[in-house]
N, C-alpha and C. Protein backbone atom coordinates (compact mmCIF):
# COMPACT_ATOMS: atom_id res chain seq x y z
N UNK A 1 0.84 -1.15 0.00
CA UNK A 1 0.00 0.00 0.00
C UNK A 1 0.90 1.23 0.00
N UNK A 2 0.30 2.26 -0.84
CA UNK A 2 1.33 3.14 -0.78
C UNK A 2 -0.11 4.80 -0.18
N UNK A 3 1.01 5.39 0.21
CA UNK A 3 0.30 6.88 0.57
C UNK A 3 0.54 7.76 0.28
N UNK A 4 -0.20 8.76 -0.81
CA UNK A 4 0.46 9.70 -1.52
C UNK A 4 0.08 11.10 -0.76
N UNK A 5 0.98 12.00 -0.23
CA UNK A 5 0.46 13.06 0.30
C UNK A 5 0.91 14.32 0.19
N UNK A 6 -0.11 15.49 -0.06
CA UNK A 6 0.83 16.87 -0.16
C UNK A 6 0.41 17.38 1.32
N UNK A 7 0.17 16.77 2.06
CA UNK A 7 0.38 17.37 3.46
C UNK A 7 0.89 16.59 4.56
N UNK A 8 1.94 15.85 4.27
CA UNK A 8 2.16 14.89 5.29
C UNK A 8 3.01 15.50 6.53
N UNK A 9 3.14 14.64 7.58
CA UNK A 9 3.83 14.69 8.41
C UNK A 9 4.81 13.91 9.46
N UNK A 10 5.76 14.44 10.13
CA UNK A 10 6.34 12.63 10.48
C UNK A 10 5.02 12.05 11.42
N UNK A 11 4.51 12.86 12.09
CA UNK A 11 3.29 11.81 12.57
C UNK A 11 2.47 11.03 11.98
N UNK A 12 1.73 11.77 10.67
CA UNK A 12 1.06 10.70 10.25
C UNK A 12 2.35 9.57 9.00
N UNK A 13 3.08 10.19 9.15
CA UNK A 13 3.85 8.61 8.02
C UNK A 13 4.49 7.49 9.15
N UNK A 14 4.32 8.16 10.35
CA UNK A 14 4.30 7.05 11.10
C UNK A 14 3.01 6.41 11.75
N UNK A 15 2.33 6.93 11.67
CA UNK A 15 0.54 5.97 11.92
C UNK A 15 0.51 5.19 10.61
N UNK A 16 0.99 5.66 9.54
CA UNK A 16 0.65 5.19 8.04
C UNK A 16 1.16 4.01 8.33
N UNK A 17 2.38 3.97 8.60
CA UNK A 17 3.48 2.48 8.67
C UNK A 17 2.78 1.57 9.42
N UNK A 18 2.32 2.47 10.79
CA UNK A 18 2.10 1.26 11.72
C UNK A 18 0.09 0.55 11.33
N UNK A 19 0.21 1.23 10.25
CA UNK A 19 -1.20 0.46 9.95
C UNK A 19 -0.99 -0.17 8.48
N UNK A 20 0.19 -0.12 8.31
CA UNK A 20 1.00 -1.38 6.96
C UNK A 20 1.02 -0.79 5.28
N UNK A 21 0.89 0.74 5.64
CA UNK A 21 1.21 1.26 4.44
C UNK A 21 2.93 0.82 4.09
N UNK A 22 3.66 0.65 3.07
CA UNK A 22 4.61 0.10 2.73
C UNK A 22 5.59 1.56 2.19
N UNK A 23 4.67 2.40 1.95
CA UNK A 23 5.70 3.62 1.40
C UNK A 23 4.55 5.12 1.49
N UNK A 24 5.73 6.15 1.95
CA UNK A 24 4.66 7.40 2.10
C UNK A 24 5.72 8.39 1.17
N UNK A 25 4.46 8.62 0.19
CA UNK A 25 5.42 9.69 -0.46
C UNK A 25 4.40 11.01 -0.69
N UNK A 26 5.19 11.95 -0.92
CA UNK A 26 5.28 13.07 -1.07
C UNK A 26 4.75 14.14 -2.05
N UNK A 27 3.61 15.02 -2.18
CA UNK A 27 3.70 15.64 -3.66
C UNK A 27 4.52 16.75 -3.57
N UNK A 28 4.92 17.16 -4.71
CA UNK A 28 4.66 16.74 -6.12
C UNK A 28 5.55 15.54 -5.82
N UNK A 29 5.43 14.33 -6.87
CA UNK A 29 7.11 13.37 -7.05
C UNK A 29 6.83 13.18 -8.60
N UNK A 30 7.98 13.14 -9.16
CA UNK A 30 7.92 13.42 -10.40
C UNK A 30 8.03 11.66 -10.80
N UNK A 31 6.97 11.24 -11.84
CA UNK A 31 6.28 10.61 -12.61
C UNK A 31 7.68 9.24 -12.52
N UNK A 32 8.53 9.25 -13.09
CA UNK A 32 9.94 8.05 -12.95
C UNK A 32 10.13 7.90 -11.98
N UNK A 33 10.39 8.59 -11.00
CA UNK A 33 10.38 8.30 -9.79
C UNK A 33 9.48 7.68 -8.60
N UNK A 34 8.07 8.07 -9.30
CA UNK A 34 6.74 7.22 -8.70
C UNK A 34 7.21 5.81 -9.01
N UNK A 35 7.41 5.62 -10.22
CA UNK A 35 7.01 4.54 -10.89
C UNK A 35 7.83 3.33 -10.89
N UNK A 36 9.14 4.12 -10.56
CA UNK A 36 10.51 3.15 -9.78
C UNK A 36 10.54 2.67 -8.81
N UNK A 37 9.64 3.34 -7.67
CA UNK A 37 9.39 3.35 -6.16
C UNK A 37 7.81 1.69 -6.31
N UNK A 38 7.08 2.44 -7.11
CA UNK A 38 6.04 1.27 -7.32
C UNK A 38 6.73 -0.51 -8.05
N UNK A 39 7.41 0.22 -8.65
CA UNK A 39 8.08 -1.17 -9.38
C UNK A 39 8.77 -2.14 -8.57
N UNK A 40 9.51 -1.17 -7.77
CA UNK A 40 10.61 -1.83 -5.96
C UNK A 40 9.23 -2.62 -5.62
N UNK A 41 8.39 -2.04 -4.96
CA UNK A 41 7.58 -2.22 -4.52
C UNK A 41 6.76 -3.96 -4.84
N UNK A 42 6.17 -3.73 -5.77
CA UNK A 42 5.86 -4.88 -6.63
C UNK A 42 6.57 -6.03 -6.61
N UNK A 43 7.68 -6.04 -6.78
CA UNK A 43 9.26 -6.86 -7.22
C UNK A 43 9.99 -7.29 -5.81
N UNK A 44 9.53 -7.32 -4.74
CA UNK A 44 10.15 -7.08 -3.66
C UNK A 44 9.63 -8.41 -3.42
N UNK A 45 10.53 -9.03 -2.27
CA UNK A 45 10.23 -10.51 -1.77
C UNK A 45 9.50 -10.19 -0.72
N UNK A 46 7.99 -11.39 -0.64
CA UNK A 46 7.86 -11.11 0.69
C UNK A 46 8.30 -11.99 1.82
């Protein structure tokens, strides 16, 4: 699960984690870089 946010904070990217979001990102993030982060993501052992 991922969390995309233009208002985040370290508090909530740490509630995010501890409820099993896998990645908290940031706006803007530019488009290759989403998509590299999603690909890790995907591709990753569990």
């Amino acid at each position: 699960m991922i969390l995309l946010t233009a208002y985040g904070t370290p508090e909530i990217e740490t509630e995010a984690r501890r409820l099993g979001v896998d990645a908290v990102l940031y706006k803007p993030k530019p488009l290759p870089e989403l998509a590299q982060i999603v690909f890790a993501l995907l591709n990753r052992e569990s």
